[in-house]
PDB file of N, CA and C in Angstrom:
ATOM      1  N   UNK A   1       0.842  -1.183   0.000  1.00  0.00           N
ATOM      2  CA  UNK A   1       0.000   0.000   0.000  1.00  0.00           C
ATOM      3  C   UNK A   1       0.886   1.245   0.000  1.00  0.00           C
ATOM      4  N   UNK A   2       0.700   2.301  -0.354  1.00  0.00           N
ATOM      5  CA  UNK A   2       1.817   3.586  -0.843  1.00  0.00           C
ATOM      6  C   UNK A   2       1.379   3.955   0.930  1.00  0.00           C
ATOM      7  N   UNK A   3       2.061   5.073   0.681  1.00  0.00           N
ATOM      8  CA  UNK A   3       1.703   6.110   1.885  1.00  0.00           C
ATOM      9  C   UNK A   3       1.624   7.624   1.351  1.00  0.00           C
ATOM     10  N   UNK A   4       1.204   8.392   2.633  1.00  0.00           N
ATOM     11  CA  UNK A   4       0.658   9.790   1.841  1.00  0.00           C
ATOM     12  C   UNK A   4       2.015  10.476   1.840  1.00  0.00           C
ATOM     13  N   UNK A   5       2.142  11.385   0.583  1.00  0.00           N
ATOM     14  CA  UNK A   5       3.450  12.461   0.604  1.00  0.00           C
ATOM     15  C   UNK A   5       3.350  13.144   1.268  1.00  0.00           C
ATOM     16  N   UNK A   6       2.152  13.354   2.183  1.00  0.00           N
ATOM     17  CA  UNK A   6       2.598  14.572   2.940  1.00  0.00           C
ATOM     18  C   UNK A   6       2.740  14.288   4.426  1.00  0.00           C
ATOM     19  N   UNK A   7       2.157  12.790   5.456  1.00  0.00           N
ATOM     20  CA  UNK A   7       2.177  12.903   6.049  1.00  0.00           C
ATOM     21  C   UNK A   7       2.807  11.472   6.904  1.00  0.00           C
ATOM     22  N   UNK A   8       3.314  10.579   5.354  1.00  0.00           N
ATOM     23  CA  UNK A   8       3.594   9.162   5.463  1.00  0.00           C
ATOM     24  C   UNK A   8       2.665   8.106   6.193  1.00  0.00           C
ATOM     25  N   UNK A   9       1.360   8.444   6.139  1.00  0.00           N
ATOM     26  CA  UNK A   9       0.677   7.548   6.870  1.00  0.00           C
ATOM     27  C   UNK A   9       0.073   6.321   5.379  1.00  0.00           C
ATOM     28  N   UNK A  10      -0.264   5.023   5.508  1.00  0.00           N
ATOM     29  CA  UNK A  10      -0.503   3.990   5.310  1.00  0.00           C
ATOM     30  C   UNK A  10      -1.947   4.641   4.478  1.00  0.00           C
ATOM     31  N   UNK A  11      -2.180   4.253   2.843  1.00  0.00           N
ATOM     32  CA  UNK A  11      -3.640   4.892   2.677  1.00  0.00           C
ATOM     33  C   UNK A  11      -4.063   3.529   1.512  1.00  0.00           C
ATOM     34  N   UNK A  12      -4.502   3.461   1.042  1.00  0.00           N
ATOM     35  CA  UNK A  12      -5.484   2.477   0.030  1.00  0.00           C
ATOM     36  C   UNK A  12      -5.040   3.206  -1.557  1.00  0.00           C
ATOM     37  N   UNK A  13      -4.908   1.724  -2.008  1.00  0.00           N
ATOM     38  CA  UNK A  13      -4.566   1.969  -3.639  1.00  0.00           C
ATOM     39  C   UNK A  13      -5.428   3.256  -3.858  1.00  0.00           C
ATOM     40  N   UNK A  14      -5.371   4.183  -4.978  1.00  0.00           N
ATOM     41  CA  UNK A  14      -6.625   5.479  -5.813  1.00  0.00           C
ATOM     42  C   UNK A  14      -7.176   6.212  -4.686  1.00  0.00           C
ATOM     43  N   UNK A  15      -6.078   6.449  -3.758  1.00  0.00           N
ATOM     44  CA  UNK A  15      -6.921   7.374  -2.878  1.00  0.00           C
ATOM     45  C   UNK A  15      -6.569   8.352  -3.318  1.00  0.00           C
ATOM     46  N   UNK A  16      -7.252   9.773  -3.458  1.00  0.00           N
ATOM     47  CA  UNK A  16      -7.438  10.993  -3.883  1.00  0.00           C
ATOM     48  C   UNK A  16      -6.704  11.907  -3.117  1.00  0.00           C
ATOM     49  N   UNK A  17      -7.809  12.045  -1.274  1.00  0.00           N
ATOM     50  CA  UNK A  17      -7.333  12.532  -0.402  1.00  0.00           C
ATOM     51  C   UNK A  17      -6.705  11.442   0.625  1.00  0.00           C
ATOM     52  N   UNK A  18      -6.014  11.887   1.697  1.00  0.00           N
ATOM     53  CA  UNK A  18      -5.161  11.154   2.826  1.00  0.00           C
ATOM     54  C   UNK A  18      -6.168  11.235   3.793  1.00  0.00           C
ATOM     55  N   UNK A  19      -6.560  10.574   4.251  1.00  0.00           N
ATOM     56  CA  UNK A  19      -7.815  10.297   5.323  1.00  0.00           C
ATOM     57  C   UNK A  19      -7.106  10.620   6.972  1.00  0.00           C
ATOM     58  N   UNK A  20      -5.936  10.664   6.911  1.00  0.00           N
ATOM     59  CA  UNK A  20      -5.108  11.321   7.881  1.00  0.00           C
ATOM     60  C   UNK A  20      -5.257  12.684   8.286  1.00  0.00           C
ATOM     61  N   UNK A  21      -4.447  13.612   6.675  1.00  0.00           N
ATOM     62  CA  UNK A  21      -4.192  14.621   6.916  1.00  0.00           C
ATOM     63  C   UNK A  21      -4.912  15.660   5.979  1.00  0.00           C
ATOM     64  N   UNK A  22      -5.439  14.782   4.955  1.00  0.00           N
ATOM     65  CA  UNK A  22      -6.099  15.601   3.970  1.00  0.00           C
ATOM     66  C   UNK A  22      -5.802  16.047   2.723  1.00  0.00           C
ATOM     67  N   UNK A  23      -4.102  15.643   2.684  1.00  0.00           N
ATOM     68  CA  UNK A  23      -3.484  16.168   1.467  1.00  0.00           C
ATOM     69  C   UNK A  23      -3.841  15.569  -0.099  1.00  0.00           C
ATOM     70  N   UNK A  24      -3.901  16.321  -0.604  1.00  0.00           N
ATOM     71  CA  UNK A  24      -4.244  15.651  -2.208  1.00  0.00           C
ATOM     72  C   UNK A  24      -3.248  14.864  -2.427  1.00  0.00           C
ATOM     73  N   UNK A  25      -3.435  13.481  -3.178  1.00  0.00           N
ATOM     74  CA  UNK A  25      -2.336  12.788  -3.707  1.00  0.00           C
ATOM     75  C   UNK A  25      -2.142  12.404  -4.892  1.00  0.00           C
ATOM     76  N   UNK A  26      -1.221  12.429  -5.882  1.00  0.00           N
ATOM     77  CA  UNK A  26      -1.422  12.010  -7.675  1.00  0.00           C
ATOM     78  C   UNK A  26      -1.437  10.592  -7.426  1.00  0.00           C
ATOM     79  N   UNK A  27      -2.248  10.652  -8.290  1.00  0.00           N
ATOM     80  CA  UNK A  27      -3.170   9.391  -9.282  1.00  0.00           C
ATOM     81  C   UNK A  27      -2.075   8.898  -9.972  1.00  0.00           C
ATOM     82  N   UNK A  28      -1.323   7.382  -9.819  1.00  0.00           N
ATOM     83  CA  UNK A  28      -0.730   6.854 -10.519  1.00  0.00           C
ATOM     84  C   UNK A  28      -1.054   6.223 -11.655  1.00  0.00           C
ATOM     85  N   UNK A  29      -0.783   6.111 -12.860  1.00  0.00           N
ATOM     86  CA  UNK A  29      -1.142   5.060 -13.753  1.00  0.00           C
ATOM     87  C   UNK A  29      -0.618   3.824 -13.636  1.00  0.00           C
ATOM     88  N   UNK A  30      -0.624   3.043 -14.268  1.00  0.00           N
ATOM     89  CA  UNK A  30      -0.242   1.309 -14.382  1.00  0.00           C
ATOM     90  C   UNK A  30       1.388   1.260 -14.581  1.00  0.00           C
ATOM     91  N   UNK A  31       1.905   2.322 -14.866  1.00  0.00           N
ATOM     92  CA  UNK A  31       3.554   2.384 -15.134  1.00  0.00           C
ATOM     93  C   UNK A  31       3.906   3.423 -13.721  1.00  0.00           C
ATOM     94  N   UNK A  32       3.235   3.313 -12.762  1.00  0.00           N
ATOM     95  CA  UNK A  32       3.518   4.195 -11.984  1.00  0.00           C
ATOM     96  C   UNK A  32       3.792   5.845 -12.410  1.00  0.00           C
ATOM     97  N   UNK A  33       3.321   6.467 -12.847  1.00  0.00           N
ATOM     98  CA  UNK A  33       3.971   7.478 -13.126  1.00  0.00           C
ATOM     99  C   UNK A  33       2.858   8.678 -12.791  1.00  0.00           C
ATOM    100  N   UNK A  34       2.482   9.825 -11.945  1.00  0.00           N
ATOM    101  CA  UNK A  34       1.962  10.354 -12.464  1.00  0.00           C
ATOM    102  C   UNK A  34       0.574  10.560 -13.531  1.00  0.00           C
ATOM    103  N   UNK A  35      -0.363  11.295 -12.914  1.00  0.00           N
ATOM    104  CA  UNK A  35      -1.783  10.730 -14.248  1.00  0.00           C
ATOM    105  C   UNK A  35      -1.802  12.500 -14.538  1.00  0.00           C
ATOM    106  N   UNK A  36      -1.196  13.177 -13.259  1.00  0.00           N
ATOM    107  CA  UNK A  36      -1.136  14.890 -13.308  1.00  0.00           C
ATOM    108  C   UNK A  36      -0.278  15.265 -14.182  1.00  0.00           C
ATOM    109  N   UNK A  37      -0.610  16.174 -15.544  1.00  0.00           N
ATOM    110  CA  UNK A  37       0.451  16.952 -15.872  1.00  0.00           C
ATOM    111  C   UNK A  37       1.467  17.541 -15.152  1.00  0.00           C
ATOM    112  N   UNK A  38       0.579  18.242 -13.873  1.00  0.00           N
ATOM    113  CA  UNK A  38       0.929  19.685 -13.183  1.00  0.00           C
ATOM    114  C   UNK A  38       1.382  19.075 -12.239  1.00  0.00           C
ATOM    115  N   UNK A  39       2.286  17.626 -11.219  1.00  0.00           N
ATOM    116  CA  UNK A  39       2.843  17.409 -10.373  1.00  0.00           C
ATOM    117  C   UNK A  39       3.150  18.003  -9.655  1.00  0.00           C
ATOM    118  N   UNK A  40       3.984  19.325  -9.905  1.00  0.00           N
ATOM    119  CA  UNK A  40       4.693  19.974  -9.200  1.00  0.00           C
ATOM    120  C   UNK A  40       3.580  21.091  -8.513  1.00  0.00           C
ATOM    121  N   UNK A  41       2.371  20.975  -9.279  1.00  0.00           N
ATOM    122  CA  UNK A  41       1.207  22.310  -8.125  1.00  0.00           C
ATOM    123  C   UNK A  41       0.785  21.624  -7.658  1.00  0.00           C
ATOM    124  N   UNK A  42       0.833  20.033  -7.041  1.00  0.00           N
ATOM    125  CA  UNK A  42       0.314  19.307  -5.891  1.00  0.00           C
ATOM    126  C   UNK A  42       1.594  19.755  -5.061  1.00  0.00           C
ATOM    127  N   UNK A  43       2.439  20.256  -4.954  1.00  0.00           N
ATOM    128  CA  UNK A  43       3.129  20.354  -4.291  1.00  0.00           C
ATOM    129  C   UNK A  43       2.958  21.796  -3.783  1.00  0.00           C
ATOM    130  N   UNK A  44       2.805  22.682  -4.568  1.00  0.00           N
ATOM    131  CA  UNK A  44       2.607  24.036  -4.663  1.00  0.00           C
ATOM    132  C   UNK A  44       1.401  24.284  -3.585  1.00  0.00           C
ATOM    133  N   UNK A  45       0.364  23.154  -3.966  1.00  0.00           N
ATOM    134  CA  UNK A  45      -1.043  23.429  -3.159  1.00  0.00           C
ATOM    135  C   UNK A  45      -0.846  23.036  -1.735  1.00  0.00           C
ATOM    136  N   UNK A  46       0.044  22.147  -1.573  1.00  0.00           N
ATOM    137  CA  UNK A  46       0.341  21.352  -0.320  1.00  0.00           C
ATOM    138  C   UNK A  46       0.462  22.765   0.379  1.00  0.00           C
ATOM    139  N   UNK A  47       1.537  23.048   0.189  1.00  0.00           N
ATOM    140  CA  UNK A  47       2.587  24.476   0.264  1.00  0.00           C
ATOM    141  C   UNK A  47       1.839  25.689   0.690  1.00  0.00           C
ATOM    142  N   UNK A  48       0.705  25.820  -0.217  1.00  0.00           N
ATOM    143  CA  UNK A  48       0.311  27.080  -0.002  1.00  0.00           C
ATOM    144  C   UNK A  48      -1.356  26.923   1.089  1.00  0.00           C
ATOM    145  N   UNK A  49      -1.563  25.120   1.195  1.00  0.00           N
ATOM    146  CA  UNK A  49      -2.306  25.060   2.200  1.00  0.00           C
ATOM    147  C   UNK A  49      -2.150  25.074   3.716  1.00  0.00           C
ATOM    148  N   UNK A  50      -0.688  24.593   4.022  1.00  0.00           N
ATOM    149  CA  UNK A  50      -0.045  24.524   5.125  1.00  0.00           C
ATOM    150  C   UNK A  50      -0.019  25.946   6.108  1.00  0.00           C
ATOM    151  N   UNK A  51       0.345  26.789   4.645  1.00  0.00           N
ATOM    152  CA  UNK A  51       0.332  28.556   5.316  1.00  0.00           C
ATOM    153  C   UNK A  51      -1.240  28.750   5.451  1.00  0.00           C
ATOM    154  N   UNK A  52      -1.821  28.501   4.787  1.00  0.00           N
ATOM    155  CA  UNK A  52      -3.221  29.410   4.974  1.00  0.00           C
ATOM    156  C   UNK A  52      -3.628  28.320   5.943  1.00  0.00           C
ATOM    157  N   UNK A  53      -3.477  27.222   6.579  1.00  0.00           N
ATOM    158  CA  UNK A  53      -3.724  26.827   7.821  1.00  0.00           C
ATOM    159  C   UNK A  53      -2.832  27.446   8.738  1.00  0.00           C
ATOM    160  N   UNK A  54      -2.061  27.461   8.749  1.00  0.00           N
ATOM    161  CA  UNK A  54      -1.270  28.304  10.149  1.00  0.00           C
ATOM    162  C   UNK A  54      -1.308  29.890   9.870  1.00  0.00           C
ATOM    163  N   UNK A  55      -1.817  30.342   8.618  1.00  0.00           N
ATOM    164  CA  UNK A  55      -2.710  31.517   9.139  1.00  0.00           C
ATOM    165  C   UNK A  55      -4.033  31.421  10.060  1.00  0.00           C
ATOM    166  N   UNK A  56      -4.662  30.852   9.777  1.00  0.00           N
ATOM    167  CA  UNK A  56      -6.086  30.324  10.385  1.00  0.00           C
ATOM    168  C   UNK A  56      -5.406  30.255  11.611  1.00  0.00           C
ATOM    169  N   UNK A  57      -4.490  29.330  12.240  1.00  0.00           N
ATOM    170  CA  UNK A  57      -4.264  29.109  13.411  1.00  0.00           C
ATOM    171  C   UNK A  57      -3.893  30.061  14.196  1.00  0.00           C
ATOM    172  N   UNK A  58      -3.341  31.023  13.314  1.00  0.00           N
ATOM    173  CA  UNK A  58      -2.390  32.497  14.189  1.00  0.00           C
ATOM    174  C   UNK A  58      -3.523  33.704  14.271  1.00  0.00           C
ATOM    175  N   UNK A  59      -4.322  33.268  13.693  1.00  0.00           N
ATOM    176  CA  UNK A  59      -5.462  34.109  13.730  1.00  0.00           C
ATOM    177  C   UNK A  59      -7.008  33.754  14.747  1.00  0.00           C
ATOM    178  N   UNK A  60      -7.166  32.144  15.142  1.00  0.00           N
ATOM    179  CA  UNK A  60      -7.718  32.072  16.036  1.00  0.00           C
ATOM    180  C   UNK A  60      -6.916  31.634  17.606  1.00  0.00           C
ATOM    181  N   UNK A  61      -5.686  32.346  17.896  1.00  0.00           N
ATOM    182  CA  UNK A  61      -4.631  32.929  18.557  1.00  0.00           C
ATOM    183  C   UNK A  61      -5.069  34.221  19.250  1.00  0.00           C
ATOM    184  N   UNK A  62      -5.111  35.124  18.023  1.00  0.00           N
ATOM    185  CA  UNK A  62      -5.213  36.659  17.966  1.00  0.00           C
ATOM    186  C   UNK A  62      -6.713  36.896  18.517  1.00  0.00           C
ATOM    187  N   UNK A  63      -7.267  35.756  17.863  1.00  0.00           N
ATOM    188  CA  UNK A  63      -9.281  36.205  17.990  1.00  0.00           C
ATOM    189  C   UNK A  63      -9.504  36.236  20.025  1.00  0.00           C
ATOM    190  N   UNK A  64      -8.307  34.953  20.294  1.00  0.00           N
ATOM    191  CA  UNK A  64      -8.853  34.476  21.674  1.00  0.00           C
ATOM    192  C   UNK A  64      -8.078  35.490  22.713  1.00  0.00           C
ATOM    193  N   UNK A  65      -7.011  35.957  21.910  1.00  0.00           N
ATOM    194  CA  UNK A  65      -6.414  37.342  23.139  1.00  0.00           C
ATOM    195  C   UNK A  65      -6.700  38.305  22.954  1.00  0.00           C
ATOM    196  N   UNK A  66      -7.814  38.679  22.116  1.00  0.00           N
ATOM    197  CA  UNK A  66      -8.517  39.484  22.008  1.00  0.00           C
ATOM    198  C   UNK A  66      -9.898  39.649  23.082  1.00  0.00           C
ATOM    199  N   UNK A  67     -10.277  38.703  22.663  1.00  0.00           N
ATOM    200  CA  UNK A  67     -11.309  38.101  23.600  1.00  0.00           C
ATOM    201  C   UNK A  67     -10.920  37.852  25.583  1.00  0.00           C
ATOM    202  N   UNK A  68      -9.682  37.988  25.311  1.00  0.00           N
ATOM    203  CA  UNK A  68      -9.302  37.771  26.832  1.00  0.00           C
ATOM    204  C   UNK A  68      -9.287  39.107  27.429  1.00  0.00           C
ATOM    205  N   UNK A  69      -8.658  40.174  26.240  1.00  0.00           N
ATOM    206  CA  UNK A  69      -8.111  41.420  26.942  1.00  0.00           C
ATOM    207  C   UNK A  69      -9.644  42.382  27.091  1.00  0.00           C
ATOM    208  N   UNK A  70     -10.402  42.163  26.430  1.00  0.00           N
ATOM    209  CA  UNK A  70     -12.202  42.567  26.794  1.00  0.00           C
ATOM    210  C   UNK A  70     -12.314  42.016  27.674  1.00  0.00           C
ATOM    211  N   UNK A  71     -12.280  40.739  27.756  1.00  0.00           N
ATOM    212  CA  UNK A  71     -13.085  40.278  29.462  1.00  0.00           C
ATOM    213  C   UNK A  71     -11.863  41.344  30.609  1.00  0.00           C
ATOM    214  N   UNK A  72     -10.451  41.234  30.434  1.00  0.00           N
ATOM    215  CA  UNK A  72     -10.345  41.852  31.502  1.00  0.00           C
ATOM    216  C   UNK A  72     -10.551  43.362  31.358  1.00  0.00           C
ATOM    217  N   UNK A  73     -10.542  44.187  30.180  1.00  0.00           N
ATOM    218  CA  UNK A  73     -11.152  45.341  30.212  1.00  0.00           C
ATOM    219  C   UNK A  73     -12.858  45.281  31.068  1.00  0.00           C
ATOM    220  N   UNK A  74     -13.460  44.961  30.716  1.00  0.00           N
ATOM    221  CA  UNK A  74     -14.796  44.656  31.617  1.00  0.00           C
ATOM    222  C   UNK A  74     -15.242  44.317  32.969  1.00  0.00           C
ATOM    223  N   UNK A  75     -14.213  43.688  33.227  1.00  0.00           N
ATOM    224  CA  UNK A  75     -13.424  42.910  34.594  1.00  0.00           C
ATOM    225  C   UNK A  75     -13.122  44.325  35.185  1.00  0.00           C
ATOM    226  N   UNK A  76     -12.227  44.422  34.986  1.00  0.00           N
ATOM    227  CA  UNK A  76     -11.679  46.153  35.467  1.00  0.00           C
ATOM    228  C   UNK A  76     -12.734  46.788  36.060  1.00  0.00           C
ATOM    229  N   UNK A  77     -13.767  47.438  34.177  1.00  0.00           N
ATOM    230  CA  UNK A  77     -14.562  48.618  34.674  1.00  0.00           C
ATOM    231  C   UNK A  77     -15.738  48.590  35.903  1.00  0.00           C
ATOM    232  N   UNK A  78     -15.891  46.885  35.956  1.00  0.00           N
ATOM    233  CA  UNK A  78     -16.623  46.749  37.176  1.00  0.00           C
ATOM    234  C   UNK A  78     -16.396  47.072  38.509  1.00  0.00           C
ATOM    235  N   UNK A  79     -14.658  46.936  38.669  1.00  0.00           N
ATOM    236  CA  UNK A  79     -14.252  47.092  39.536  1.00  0.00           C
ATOM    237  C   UNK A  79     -14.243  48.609  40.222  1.00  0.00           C
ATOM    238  N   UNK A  80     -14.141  49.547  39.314  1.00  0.00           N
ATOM    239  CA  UNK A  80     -14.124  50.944  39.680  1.00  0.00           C
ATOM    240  C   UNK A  80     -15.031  51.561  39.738  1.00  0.00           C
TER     241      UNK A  80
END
C-alpha cells in the first residue's frame, strides 16, 4: 500500500485525499507514473495550504487574546 506524501501515513490503492491529513495525492497510472500533468502544483497546493492553515491558526490565537483582553477590560470597569 503507498503512503501519503505529505504525512507518510498507510492509505489504500486510488486514494485521492489522505484520510489522515487531507493532502491531495497524484493518481498513478499502471507504469507508476503520475496521471497529473501539473505534479509539481500538488506540491505548490500542499505548500500554499499549510500557510493558509497556520494563518487560520495564528489568527484564532489573535481572535482568543482578544477576547481575553475585553473580558479583563470589563473585569476592570466593574471594579471601579
Amino acid at each position: 500500500m503507498p503512503t501519503c506524501l505529505h504525512c507518510d501515513a498507510t492509505i489504500p490503492d486510488g486514494t485521492v485525499y489522505c484520510s489522515n491529513c487531507g493532502a491531495a495525492q497524484p493518481q498513478a497510472t499502471s507504469h507508476g507514473s503520475p496521471t497529473s500533468p501539473n505534479e509539481s502544483n500538488s506540491g505548490d497546493m500542499s505548500t500554499r495550504l499549510e500557510k493558509a492553515m497556520r494563518r487560520a491558526e495564528l489568527l484564532g490565537y489573535a481572535v482568543a487574546g482578544l477576547g481575553v483582553a475585553i473580558l479583563a477590560v470589563i473585569i476592570g470597569i466593574a471594579f471601579l
